[in-house]
C-alpha atoms as a PDB file:
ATOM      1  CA  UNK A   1       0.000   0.000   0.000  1.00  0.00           C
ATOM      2  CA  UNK A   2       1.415   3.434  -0.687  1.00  0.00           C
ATOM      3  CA  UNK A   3       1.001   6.732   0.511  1.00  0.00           C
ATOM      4  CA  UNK A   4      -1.762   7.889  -1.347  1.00  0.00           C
ATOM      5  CA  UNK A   5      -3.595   4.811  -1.282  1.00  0.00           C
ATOM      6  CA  UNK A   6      -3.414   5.471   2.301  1.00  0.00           C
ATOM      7  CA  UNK A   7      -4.444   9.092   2.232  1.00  0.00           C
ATOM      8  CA  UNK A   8      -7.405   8.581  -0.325  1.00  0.00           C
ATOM      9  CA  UNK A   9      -9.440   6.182   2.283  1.00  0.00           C
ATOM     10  CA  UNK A  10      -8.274   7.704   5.166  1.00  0.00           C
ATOM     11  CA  UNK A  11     -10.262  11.068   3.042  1.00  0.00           C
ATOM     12  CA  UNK A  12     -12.826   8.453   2.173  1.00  0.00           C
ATOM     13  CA  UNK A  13     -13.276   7.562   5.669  1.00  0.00           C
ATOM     14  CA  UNK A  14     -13.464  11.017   6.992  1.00  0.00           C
ATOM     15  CA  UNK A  15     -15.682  11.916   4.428  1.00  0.00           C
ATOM     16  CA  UNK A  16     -18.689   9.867   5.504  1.00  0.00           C
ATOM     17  CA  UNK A  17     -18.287  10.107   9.275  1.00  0.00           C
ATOM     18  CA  UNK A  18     -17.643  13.640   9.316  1.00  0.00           C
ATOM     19  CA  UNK A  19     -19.972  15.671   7.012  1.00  0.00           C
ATOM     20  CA  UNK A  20     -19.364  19.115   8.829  1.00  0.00           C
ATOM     21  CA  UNK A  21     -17.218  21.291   6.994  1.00  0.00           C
ATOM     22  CA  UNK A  22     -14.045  22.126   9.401  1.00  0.00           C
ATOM     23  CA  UNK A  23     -13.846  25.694  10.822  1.00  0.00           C
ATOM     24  CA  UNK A  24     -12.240  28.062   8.225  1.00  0.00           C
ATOM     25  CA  UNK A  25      -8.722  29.875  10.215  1.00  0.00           C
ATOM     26  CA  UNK A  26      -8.100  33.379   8.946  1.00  0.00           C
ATOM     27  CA  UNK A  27      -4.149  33.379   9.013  1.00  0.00           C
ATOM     28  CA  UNK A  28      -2.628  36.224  11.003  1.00  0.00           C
ATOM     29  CA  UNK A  29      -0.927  39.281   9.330  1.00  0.00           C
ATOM     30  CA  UNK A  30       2.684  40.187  10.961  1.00  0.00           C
ATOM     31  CA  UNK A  31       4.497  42.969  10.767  1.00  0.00           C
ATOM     32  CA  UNK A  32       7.849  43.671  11.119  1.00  0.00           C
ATOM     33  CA  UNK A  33       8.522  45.749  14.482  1.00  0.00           C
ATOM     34  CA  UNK A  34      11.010  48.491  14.134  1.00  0.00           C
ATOM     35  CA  UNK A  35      13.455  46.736  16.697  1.00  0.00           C
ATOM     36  CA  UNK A  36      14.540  42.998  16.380  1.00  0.00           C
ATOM     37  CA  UNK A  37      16.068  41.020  18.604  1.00  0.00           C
ATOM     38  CA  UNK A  38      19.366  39.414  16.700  1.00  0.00           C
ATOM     39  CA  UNK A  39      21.415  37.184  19.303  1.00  0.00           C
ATOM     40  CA  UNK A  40      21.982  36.486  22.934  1.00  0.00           C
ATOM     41  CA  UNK A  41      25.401  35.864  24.269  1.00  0.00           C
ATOM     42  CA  UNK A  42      26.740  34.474  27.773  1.00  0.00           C
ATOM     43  CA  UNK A  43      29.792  37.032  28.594  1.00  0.00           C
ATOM     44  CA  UNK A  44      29.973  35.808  32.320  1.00  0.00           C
ATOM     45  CA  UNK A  45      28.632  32.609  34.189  1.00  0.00           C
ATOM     46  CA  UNK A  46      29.335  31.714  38.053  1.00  0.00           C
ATOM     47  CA  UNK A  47      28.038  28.103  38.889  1.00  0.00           C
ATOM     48  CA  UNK A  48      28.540  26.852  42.295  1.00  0.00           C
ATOM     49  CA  UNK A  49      27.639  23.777  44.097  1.00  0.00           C
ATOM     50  CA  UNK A  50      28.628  23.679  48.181  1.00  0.00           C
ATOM     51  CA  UNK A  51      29.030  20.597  50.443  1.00  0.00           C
ATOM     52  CA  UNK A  52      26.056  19.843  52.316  1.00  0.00           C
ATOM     53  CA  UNK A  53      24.650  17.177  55.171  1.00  0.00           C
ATOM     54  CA  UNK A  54      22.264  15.781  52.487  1.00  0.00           C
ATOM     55  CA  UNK A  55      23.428  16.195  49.056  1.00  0.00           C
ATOM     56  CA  UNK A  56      20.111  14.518  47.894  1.00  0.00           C
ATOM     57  CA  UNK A  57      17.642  17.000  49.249  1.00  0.00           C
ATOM     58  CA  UNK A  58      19.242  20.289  47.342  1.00  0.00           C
ATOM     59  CA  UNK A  59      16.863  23.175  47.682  1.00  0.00           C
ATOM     60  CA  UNK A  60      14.951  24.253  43.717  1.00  0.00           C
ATOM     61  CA  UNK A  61      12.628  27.018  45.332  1.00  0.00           C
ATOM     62  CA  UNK A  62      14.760  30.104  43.917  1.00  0.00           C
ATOM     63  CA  UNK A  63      15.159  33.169  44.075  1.00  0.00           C
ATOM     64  CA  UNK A  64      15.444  35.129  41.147  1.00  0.00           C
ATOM     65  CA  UNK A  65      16.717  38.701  40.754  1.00  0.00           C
ATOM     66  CA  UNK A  66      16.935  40.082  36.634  1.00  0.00           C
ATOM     67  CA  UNK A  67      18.517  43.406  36.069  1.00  0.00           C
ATOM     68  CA  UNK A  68      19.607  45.297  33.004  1.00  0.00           C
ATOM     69  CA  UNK A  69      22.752  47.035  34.008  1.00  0.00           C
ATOM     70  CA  UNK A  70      23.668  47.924  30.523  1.00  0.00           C
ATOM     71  CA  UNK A  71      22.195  49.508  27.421  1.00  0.00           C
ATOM     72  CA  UNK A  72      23.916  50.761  24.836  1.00  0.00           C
ATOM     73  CA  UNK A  73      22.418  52.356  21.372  1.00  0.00           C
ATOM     74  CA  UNK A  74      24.763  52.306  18.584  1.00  0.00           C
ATOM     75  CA  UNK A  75      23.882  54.907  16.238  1.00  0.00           C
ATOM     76  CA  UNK A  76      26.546  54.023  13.057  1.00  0.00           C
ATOM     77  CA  UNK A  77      25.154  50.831  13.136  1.00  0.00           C
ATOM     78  CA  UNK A  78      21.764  50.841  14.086  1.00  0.00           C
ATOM     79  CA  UNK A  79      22.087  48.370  16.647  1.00  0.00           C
ATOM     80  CA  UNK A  80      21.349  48.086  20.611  1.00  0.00           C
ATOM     81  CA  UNK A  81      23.758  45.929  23.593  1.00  0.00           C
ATOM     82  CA  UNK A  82      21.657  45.271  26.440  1.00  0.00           C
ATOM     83  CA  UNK A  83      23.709  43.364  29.790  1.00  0.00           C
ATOM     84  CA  UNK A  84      20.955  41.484  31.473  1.00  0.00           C
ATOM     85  CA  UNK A  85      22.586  40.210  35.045  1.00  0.00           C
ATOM     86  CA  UNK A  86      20.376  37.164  36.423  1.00  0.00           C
ATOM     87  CA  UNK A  87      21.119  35.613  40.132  1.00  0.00           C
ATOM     88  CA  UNK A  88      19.717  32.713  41.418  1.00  0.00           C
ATOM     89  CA  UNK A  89      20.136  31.324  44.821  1.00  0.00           C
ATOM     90  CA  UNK A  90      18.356  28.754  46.791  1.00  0.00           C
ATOM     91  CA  UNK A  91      15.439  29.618  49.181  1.00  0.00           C
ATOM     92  CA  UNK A  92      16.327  29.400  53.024  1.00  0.00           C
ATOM     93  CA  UNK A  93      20.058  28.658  54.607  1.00  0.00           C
ATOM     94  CA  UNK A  94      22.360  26.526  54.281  1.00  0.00           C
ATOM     95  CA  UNK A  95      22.396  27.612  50.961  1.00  0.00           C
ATOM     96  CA  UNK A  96      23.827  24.481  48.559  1.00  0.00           C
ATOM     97  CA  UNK A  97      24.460  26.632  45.061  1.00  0.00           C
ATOM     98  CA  UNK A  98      24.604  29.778  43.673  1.00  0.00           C
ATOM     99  CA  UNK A  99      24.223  30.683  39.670  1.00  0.00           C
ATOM    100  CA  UNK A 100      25.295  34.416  38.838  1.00  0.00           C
ATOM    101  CA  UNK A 101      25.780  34.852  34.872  1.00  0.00           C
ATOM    102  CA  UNK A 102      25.185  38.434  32.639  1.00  0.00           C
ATOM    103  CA  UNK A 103      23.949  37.709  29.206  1.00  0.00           C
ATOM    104  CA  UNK A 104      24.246  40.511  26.131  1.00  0.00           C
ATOM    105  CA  UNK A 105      21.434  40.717  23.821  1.00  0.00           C
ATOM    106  CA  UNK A 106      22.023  42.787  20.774  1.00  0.00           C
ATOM    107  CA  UNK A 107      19.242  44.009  18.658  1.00  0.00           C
ATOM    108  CA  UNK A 108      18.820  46.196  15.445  1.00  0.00           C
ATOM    109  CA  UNK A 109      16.666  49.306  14.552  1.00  0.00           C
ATOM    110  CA  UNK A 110      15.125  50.658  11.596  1.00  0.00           C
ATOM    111  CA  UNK A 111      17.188  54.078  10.742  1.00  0.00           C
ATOM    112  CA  UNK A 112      13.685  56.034  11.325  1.00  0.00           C
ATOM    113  CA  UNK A 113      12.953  54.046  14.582  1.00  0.00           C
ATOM    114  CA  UNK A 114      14.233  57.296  17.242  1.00  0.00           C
ATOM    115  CA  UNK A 115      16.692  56.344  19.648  1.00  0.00           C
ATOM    116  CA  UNK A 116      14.665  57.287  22.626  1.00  0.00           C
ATOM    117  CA  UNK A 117      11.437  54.807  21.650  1.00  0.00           C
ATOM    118  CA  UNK A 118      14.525  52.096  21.237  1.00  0.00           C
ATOM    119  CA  UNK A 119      15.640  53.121  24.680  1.00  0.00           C
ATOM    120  CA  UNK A 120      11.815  52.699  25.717  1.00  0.00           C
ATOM    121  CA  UNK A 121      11.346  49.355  24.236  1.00  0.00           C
ATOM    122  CA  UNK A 122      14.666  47.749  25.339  1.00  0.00           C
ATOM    123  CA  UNK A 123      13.839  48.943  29.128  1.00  0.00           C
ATOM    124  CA  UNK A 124      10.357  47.770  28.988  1.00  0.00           C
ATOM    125  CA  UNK A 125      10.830  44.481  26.453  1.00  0.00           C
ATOM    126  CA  UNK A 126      14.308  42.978  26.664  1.00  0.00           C
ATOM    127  CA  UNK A 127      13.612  40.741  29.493  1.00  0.00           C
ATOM    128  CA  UNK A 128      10.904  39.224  27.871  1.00  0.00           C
ATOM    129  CA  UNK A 129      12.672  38.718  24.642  1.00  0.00           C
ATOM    130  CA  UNK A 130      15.501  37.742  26.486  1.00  0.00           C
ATOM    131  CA  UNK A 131      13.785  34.977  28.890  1.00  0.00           C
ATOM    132  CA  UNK A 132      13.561  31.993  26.717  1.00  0.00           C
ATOM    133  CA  UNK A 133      17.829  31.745  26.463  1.00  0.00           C
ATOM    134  CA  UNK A 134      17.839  32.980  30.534  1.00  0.00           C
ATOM    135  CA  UNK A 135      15.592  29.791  31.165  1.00  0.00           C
ATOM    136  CA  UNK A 136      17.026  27.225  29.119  1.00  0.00           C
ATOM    137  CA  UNK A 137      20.953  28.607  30.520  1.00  0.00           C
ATOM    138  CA  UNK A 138      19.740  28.195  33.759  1.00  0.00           C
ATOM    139  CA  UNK A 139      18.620  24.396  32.446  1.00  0.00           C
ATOM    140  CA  UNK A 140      21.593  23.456  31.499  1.00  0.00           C
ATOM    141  CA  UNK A 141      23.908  25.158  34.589  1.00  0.00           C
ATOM    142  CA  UNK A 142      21.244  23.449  37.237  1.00  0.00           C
ATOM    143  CA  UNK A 143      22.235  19.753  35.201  1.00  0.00           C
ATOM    144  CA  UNK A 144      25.838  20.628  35.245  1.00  0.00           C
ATOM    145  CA  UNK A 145      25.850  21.239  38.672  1.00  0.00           C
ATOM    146  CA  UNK A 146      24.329  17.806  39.188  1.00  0.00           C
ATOM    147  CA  UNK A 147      21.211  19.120  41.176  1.00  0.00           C
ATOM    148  CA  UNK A 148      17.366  18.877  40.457  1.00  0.00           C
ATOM    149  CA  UNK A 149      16.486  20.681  36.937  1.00  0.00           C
ATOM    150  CA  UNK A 150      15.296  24.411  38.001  1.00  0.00           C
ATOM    151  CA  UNK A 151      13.030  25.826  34.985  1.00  0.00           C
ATOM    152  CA  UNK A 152      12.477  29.849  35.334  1.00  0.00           C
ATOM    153  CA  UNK A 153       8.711  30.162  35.532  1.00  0.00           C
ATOM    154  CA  UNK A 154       6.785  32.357  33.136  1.00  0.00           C
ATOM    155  CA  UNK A 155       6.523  36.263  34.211  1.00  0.00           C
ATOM    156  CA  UNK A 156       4.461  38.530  33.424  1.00  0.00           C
ATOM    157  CA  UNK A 157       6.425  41.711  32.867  1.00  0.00           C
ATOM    158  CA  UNK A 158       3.581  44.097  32.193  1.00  0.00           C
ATOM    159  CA  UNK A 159       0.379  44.639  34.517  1.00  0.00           C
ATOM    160  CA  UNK A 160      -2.566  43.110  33.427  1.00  0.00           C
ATOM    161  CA  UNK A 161      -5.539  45.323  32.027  1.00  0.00           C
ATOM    162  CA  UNK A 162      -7.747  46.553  34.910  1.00  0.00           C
ATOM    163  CA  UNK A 163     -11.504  46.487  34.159  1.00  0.00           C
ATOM    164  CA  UNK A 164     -11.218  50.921  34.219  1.00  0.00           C
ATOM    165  CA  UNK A 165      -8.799  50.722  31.343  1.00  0.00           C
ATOM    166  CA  UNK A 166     -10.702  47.806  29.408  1.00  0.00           C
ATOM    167  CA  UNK A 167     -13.896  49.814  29.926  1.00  0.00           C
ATOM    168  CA  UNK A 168     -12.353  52.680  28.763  1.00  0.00           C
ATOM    169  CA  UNK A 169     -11.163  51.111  25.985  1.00  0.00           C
ATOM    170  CA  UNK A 170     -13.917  49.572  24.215  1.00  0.00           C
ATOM    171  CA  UNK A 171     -15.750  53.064  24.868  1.00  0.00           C
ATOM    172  CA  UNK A 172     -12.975  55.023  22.392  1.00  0.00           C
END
């Protein structure tokens, strides 16, 4: 049996148990925002694991501190640096490991993107462009330091609508 002997009664079959026509999708229309994120480079990392009574009970409640203590706008070449620092240390004493490691993200600009909304957007947005390689860094240090995997849990880096604003919204 081939493939499309396989597909046509497979159709056949879905064709007389399913007479409904599927739901139509309208596909989405994206555009281009006037800053893109372009890479994400480690430039420091500080992994380490301490001696403890219990090695098998290591701590993964966290906590996290983020900060951007760097952003740069390159004008000649219409591209950003932002130095995201990220700490992560176990919840409660004795403490069993510590993770410290600044990541640069560098992103481009359109030449009639102004520097100060790019300045705006890469204080308010990096993070969250930035996350995805934060979480999956942290991933891989947690394995390499031979304690339980810690996964960064989603944030929400923006306040959520308030029913005043929403209200107001639809009224406009």
């Amino acid at each position: 049996m081939s493939f499309d002997d396989f597909s046509e009664e497979g159709s056949e079959e879905k064709s007389t148990s399913h007479k409904e026509n599927p739901p139509v999708i309208q596909p989405a229309s994206l555009q281009n925002f006037p800053v893109q994120f372009l890479n994400v480079v480690p430039v420091e990392i500080i992994a380490r694991r301490f001696p403890t009574s219990n090695p098998d009970s290591v701590n993964t409640n966290v906590n996290v501190q983020i900060n951007i203590s760097g952003l740069h706008i390159i004008p000649e070449n219409l591209q950003a640096q932002v130095i995201t620092d990220v700490k992560i240390e176990p919840e409660g004493d004795p403490a069993s490991y510590e993770m410290f490691f600044r990541v640069l993200g560098i992103f481009s600009y359109e030449a009639g993107y102004s520097q100060e909304k790019v300045h705006q957007f890469l204080q308010q947005g990096c993070i969250s462009v930035m996350l995805p390689f934060m979480r999956e860094l942290v991933f891989s240090i947690s394995s390499r330091l031979q304690i339980p995997p810690i996964m960064l849990s989603l944030i929400q880096l923006t306040p959520p609508p308030t029913a005043d604003n929403s209200e107001n919204d639809t009224l406009h």
